[in-house]
N, C-alpha and C. Protein backbone atom coordinates (compact mmCIF):
# COMPACT_ATOMS: atom_id res chain seq x y z
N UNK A 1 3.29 -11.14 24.20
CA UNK A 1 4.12 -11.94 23.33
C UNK A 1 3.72 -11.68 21.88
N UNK A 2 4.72 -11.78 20.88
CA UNK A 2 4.40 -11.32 19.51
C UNK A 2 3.96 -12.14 18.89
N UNK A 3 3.07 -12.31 18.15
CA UNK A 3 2.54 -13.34 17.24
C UNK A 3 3.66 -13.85 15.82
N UNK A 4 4.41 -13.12 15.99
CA UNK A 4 5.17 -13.03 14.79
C UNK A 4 4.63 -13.63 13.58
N UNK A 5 3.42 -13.10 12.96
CA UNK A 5 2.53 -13.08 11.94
C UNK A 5 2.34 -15.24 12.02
N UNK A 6 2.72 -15.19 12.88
CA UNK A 6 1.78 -17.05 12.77
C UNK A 6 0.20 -17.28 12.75
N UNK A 7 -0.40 -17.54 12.11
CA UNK A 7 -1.74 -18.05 12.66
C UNK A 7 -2.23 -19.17 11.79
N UNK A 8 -3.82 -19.48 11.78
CA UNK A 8 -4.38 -20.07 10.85
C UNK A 8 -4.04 -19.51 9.33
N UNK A 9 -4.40 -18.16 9.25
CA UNK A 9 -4.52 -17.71 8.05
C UNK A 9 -3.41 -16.61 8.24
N UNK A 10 -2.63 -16.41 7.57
CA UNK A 10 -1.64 -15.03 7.66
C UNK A 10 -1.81 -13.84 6.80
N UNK A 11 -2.52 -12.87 7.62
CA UNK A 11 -2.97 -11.91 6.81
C UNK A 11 -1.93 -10.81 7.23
N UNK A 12 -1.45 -9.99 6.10
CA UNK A 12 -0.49 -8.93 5.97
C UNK A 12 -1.40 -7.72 6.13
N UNK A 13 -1.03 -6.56 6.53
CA UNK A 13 -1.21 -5.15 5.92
C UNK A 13 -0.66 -4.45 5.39
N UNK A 14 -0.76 -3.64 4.08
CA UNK A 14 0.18 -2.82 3.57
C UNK A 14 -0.75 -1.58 3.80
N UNK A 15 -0.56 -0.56 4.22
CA UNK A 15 -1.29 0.47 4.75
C UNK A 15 -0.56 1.72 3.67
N UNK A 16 -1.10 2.56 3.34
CA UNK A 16 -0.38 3.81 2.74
C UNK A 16 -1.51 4.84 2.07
N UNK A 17 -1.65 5.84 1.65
CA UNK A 17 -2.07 6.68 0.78
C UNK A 17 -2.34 6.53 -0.64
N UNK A 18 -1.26 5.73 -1.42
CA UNK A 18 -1.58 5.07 -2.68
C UNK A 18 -2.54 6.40 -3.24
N UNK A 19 -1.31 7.51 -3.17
CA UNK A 19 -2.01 8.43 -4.17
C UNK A 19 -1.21 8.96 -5.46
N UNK A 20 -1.07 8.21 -6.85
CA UNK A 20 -2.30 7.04 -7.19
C UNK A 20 -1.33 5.68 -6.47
N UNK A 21 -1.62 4.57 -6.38
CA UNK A 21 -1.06 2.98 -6.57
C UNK A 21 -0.07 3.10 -7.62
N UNK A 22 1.51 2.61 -7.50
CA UNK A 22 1.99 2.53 -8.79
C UNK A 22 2.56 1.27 -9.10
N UNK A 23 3.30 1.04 -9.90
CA UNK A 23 4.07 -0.30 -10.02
C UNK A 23 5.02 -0.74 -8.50
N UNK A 24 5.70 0.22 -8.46
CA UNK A 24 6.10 -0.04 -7.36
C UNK A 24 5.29 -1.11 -5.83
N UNK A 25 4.12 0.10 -5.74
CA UNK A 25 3.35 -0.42 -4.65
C UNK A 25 3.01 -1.92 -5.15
N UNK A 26 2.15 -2.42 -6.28
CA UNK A 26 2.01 -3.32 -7.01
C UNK A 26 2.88 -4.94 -6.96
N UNK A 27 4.41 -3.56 -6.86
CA UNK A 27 5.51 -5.21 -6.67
C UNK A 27 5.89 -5.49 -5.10
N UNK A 28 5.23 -4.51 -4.28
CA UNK A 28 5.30 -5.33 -3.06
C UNK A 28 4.48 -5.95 -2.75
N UNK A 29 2.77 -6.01 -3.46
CA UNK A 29 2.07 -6.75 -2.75
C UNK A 29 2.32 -7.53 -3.62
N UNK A 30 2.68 -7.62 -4.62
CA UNK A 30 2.75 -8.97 -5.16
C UNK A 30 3.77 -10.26 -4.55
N UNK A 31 4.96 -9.62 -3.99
CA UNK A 31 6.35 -10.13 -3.55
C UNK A 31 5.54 -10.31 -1.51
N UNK A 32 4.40 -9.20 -1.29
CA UNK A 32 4.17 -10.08 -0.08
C UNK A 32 2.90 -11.64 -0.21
N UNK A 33 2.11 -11.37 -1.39
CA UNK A 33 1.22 -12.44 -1.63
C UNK A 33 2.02 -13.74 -1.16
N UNK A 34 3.40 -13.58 -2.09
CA UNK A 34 4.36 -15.26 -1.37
C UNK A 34 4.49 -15.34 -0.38
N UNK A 35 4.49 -14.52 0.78
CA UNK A 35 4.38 -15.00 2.00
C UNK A 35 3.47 -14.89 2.72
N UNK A 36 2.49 -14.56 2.54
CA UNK A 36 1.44 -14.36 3.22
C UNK A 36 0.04 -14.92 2.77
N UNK A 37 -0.94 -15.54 2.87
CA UNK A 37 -2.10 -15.91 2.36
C UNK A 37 -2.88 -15.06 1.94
N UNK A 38 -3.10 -13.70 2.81
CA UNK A 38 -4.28 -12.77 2.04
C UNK A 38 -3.17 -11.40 2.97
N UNK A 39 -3.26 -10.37 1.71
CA UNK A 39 -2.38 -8.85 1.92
C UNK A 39 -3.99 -7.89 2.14
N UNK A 40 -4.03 -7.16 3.11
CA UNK A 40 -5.48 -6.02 2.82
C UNK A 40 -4.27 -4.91 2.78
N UNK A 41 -4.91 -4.41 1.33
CA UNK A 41 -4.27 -2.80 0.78
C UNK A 41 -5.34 -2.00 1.47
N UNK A 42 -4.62 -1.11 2.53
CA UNK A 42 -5.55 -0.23 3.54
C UNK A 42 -5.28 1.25 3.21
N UNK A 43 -6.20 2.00 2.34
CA UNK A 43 -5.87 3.16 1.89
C UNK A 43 -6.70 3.83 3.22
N UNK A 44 -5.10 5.21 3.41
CA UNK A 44 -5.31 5.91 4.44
C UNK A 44 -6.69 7.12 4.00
N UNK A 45 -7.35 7.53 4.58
CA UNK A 45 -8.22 8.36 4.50
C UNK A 45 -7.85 9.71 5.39
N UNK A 46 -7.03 10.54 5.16
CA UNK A 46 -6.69 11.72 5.84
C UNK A 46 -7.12 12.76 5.57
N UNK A 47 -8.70 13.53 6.23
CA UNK A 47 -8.90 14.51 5.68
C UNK A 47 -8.25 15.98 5.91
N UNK A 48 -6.93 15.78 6.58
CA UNK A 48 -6.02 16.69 6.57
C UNK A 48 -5.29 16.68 5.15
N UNK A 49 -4.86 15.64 4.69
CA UNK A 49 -4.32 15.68 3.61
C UNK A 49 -4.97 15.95 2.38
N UNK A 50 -4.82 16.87 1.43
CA UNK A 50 -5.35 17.29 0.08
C UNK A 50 -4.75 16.02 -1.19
N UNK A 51 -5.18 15.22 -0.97
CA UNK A 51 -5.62 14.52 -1.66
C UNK A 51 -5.14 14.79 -3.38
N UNK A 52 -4.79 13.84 -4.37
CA UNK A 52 -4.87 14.17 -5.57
C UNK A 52 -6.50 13.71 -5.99
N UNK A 53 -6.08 12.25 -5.82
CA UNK A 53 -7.38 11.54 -6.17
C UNK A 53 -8.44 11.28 -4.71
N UNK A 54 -9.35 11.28 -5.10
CA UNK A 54 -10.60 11.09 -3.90
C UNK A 54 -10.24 9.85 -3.30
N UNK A 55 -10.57 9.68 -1.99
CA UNK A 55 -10.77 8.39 -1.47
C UNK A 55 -11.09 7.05 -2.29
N UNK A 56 -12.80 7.17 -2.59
CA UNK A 56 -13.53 6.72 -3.81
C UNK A 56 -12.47 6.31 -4.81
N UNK A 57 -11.77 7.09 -5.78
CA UNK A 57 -11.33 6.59 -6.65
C UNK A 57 -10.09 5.98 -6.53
N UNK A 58 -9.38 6.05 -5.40
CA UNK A 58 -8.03 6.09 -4.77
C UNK A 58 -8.49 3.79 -4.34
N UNK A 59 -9.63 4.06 -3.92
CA UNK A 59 -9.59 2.17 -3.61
C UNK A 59 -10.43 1.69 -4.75
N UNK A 60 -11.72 2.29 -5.68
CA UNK A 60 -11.77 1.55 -6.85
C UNK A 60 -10.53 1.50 -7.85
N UNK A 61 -9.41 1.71 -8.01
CA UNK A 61 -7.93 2.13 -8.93
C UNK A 61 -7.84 0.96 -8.74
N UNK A 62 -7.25 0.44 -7.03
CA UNK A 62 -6.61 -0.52 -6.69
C UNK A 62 -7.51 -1.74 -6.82
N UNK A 63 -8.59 -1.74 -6.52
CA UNK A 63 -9.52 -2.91 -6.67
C UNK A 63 -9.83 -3.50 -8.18
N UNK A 64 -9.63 -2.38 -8.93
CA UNK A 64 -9.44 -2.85 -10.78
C UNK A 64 -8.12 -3.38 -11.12
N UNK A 65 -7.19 -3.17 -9.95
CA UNK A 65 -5.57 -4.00 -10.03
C UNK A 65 -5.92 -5.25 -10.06
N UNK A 66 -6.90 -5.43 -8.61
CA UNK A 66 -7.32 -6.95 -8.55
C UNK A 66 -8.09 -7.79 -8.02
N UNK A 67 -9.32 -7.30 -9.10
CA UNK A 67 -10.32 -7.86 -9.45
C UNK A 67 -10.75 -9.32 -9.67
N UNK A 68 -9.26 -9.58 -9.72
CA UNK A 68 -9.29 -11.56 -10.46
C UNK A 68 -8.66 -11.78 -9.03
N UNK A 69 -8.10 -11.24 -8.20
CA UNK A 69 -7.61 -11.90 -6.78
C UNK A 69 -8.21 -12.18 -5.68
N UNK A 70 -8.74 -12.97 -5.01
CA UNK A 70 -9.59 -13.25 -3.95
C UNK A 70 -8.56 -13.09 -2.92
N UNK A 71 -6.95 -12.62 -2.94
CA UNK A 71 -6.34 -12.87 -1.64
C UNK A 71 -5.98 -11.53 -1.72
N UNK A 72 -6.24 -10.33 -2.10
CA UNK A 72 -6.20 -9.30 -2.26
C UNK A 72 -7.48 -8.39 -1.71
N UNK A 73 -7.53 -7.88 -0.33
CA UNK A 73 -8.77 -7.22 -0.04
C UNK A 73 -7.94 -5.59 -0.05
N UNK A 74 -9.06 -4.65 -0.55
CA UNK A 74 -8.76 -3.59 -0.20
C UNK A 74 -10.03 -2.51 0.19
N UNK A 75 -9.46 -1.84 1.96
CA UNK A 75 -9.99 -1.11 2.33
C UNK A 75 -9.98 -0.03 2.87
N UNK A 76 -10.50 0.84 3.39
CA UNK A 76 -10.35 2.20 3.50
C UNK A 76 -10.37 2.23 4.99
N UNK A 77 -9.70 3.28 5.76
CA UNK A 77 -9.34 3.62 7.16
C UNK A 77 -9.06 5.07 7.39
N UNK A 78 -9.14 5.50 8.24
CA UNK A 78 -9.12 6.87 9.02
C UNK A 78 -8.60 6.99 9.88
N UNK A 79 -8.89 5.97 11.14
CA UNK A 79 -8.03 6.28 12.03
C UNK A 79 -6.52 5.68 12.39
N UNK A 80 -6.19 5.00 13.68
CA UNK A 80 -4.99 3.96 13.62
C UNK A 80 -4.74 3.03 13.18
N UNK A 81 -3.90 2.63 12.32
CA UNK A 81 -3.67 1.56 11.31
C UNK A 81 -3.60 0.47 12.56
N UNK A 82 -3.41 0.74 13.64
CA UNK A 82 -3.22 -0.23 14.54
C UNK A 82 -4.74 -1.19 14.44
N UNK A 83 -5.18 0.07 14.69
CA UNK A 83 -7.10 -0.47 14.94
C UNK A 83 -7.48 -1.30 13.31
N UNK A 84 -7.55 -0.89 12.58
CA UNK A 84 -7.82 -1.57 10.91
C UNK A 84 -7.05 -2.79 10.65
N UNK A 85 -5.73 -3.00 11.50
CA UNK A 85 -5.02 -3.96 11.20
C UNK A 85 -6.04 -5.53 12.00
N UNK A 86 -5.90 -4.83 13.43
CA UNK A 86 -7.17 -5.62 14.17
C UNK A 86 -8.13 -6.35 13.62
N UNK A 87 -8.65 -5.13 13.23
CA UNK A 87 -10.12 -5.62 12.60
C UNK A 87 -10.29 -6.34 11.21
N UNK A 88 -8.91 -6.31 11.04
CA UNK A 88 -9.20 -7.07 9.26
C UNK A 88 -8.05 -8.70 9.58
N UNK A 89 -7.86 -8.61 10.68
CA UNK A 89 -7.20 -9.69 11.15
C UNK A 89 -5.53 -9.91 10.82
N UNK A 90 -5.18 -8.86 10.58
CA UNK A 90 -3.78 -8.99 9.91
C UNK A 90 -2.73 -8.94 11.39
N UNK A 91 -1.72 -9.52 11.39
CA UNK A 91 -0.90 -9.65 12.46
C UNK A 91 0.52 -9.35 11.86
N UNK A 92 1.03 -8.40 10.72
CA UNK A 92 2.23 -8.09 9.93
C UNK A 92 1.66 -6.83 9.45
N UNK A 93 2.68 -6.12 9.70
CA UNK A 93 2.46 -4.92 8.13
C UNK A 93 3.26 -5.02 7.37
N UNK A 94 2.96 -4.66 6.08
CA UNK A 94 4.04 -5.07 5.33
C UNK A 94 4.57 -3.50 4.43
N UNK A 95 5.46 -3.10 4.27
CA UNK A 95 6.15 -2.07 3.61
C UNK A 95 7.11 -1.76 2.83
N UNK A 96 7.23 -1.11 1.64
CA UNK A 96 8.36 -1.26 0.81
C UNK A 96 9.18 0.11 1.19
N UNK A 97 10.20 -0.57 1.14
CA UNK A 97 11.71 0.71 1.33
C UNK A 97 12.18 0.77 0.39
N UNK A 98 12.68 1.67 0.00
CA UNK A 98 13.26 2.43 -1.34
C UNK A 98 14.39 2.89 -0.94
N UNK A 99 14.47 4.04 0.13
CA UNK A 99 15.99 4.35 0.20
C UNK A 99 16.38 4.38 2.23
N UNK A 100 17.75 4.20 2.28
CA UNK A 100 18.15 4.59 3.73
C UNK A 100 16.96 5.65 4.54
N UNK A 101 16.81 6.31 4.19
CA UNK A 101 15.51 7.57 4.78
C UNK A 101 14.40 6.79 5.07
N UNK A 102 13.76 5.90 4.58
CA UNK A 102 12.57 5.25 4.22
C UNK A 102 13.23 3.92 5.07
N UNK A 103 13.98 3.08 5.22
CA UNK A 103 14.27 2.63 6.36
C UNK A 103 14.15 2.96 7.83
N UNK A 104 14.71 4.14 7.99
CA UNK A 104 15.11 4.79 9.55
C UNK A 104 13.62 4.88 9.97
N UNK A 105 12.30 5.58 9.05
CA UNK A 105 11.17 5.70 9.05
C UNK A 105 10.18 4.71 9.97
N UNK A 106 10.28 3.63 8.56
CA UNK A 106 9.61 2.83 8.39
C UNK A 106 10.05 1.53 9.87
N UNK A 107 11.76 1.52 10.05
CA UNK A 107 11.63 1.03 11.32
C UNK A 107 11.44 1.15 12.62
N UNK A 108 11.05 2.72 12.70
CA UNK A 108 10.64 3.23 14.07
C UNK A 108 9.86 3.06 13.98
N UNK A 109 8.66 3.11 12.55
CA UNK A 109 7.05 2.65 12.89
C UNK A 109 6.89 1.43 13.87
N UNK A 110 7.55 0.35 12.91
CA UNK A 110 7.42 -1.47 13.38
C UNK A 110 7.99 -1.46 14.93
N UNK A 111 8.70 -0.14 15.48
CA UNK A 111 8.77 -0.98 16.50
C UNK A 111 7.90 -0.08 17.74
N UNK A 112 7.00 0.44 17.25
CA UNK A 112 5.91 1.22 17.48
C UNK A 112 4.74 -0.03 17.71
N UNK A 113 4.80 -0.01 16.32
CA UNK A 113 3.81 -0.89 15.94
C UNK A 113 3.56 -2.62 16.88
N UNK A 114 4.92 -2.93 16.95
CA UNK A 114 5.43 -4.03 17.80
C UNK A 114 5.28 -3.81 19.43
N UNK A 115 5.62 -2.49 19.99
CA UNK A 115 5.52 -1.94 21.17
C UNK A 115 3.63 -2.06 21.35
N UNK A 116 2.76 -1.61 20.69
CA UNK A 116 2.04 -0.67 21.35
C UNK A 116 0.41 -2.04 20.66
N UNK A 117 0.91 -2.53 19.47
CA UNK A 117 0.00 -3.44 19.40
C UNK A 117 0.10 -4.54 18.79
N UNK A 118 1.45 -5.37 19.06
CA UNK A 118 1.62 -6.66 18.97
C UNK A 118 1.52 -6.72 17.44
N UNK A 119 2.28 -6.08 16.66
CA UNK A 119 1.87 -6.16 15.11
C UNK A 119 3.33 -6.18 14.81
N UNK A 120 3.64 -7.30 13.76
CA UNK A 120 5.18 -6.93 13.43
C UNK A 120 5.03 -6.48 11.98
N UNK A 121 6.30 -6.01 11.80
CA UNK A 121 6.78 -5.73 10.22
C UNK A 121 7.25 -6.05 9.44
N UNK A 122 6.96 -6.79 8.03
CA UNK A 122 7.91 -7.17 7.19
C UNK A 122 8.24 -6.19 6.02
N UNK A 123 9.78 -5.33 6.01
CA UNK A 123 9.80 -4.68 5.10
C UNK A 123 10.56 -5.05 3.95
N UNK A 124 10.12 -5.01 2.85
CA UNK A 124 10.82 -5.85 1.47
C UNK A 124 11.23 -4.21 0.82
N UNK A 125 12.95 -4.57 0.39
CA UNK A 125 13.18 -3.44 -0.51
C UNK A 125 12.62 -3.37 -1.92
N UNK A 126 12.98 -2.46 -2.39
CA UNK A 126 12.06 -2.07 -3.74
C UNK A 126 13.33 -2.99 -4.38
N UNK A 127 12.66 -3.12 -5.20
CA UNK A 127 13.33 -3.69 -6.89
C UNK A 127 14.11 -2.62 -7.38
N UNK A 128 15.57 -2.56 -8.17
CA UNK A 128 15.83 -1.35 -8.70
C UNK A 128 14.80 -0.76 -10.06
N UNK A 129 14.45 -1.45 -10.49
CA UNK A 129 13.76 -0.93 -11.61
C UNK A 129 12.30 0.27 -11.34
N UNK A 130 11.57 -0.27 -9.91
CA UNK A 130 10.54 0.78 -9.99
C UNK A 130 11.42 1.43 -8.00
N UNK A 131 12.12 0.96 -8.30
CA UNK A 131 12.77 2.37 -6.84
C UNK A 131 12.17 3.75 -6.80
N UNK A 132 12.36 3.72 -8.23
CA UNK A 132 12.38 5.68 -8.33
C UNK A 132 11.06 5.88 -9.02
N UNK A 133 9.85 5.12 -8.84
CA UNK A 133 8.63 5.63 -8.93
C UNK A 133 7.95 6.19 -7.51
N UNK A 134 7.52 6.79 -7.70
CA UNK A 134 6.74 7.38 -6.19
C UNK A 134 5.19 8.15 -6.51
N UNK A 135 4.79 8.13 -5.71
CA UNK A 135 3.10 8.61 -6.16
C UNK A 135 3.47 9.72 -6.57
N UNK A 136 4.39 10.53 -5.68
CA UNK A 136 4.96 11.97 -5.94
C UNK A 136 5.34 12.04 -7.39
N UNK A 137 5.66 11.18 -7.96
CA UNK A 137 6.18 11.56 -9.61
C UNK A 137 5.10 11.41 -10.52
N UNK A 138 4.53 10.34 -10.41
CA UNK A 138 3.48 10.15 -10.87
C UNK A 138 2.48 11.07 -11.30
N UNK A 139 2.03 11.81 -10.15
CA UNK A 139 1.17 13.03 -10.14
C UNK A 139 1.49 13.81 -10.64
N UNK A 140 2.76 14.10 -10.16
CA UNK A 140 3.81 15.48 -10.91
C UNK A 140 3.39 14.97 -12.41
N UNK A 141 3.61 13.95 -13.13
CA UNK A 141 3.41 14.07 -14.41
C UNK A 141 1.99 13.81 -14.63
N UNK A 142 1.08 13.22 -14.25
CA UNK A 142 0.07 13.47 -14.53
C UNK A 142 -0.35 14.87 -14.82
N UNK A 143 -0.35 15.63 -13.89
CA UNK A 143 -0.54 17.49 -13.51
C UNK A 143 0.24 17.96 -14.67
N UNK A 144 1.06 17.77 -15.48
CA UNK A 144 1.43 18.28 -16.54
C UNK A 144 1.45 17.91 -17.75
N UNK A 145 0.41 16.47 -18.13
CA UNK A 145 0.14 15.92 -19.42
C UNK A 145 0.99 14.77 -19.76
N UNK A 146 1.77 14.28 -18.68
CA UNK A 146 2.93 13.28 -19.44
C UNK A 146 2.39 11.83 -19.17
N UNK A 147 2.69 10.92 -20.40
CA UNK A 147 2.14 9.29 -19.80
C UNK A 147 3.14 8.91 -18.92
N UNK A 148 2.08 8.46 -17.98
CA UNK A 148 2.43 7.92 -16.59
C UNK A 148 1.98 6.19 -16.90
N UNK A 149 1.48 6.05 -18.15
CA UNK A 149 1.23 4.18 -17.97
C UNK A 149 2.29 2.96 -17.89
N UNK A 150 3.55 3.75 -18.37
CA UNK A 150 4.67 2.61 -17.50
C UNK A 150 5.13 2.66 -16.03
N UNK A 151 4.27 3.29 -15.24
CA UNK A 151 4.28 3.68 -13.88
C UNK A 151 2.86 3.34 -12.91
N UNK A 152 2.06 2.68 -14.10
CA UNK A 152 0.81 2.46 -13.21
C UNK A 152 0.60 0.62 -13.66
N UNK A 153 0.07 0.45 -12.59
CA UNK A 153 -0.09 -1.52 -13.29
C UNK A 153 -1.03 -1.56 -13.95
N UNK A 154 -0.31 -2.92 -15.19
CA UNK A 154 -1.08 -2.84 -16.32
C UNK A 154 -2.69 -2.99 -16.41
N UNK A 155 -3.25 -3.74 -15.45
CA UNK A 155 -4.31 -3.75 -15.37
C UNK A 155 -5.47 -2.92 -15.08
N UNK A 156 -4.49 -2.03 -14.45
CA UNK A 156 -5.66 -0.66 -13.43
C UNK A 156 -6.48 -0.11 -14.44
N UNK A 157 -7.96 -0.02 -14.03
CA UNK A 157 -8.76 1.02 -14.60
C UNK A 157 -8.21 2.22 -14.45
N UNK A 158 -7.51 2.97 -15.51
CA UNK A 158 -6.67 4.36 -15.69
C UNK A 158 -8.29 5.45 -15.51
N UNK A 159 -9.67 4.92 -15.97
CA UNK A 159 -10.30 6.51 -16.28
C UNK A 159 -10.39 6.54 -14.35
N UNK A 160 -9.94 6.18 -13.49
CA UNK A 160 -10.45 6.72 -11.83
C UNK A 160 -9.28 7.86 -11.68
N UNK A 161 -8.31 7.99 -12.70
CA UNK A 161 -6.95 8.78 -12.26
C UNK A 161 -8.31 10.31 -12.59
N UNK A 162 -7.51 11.15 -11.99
CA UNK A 162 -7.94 12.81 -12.52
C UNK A 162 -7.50 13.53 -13.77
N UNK A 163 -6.70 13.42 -14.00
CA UNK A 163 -6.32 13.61 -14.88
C UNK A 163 -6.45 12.66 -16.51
N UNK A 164 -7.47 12.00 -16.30
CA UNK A 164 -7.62 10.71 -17.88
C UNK A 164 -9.21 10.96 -18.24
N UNK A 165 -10.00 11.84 -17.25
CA UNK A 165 -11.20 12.12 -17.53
C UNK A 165 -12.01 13.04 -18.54
C-alpha cells in the first residue's frame, strides 16, 4: 500500500545531477518546501558521467543556497535513488517538468518508483520565467565566459563553479 507521502514528518526527495543547481532547480525546492516539511537535495554521483563540477563542489554550491535552512538537507548518492530515498526517510520525490518530453520521462520514473518501492511523485511544472534554464545552458555559458548569475541563486557561493576560480 502507498504511503502517499503521509507520515509524522513529510520528507520529499528531489534527486538530480544539479550540474551546476540553477534557479530553476531552486524554484522547485522552494515551491516543494510548502508542502512538505523537510526536501533532501540528493546529488547523483555517477562516475560514468563526466561531470562539469566535482561531486565536492556540486553539494557545497547547493548547501551555500541553504545554509540559513534547517528543512533543507543535502546529500550525495551513487546508487538507487530508491535506496537514499529510504534511508533519508523521504516517502515522495519531487521533480520539476519543463516540457511534454520531461513529463513522459519523469512519469514512467514515478510509476517505477511507485511499482518497485512504494515512493510516490510529486511533479510541479516549471515557472515560465526559469523554463528555459537548464544546467546544460548554464555550463555552455560558463565554458565560454558569459555571466551565468541571473541563472544561479542569489545566494550560492559562485567561487565552487569551475569556471569563477
Amino acid at each position: 500500500m502507498t504511503q502517499n507521502c503521509k507520515q509524522d514528518k513529510r520528507v520529499a526527495m528531489f534527486p538530480g545531477t544539479f550540474d551546476p543547481f540553477t534557479i530553476g532547480h531552486e524554484s522547485i525546492v522552494t515551491r516543494a518546501l510548502a508542502l512538505f516539511d523537510e526536501v533532501v537535495v540528493a546529488v547523483v554521483n555517477n562516475a560514468e558521467k563526466n561531470s562539469f563540477m566535482s561531486l565536492d563542489d556540486r553539494l557545497n554550491f547547493i548547501r551555500s543556497v541553504y545554509a540559513e535552512n534547517p528543512r533543507v538537507r543535502v546529500v550525495a548518492f551513487g546508487g538507487l535513488m530508491l535506496d537514499v530515498a529510504r534511508a533519508e526517510g523521504a516517502t515522495c520525490v519531487v521533480r520539476g517538468v519543463r516540457t511534454v518530453q520531461d513529463f513522459e520521462y519523469e512519469k514512467n520514473l514515478g510509476d517505477i518508483y511507485r511499482a518497485t518501492g512504494d515512493l510516490e511523485t510529486v511533479l510541479l511544472c516549471s515557472y515560465p520565467e526559469v523554463a528555459f534554464v537548464s544546467s546544460t545552458m548554464v555550463r555552455a555559458h560558463l565554458i565560454h565566459g558569459y555571466d551565468v548569475t541571473p541563472y544561479l541563486p542569489k545566494n550560492a557561493d559562485k567561487s565552487f563553479l569551475p569556471c569563477s576560480k
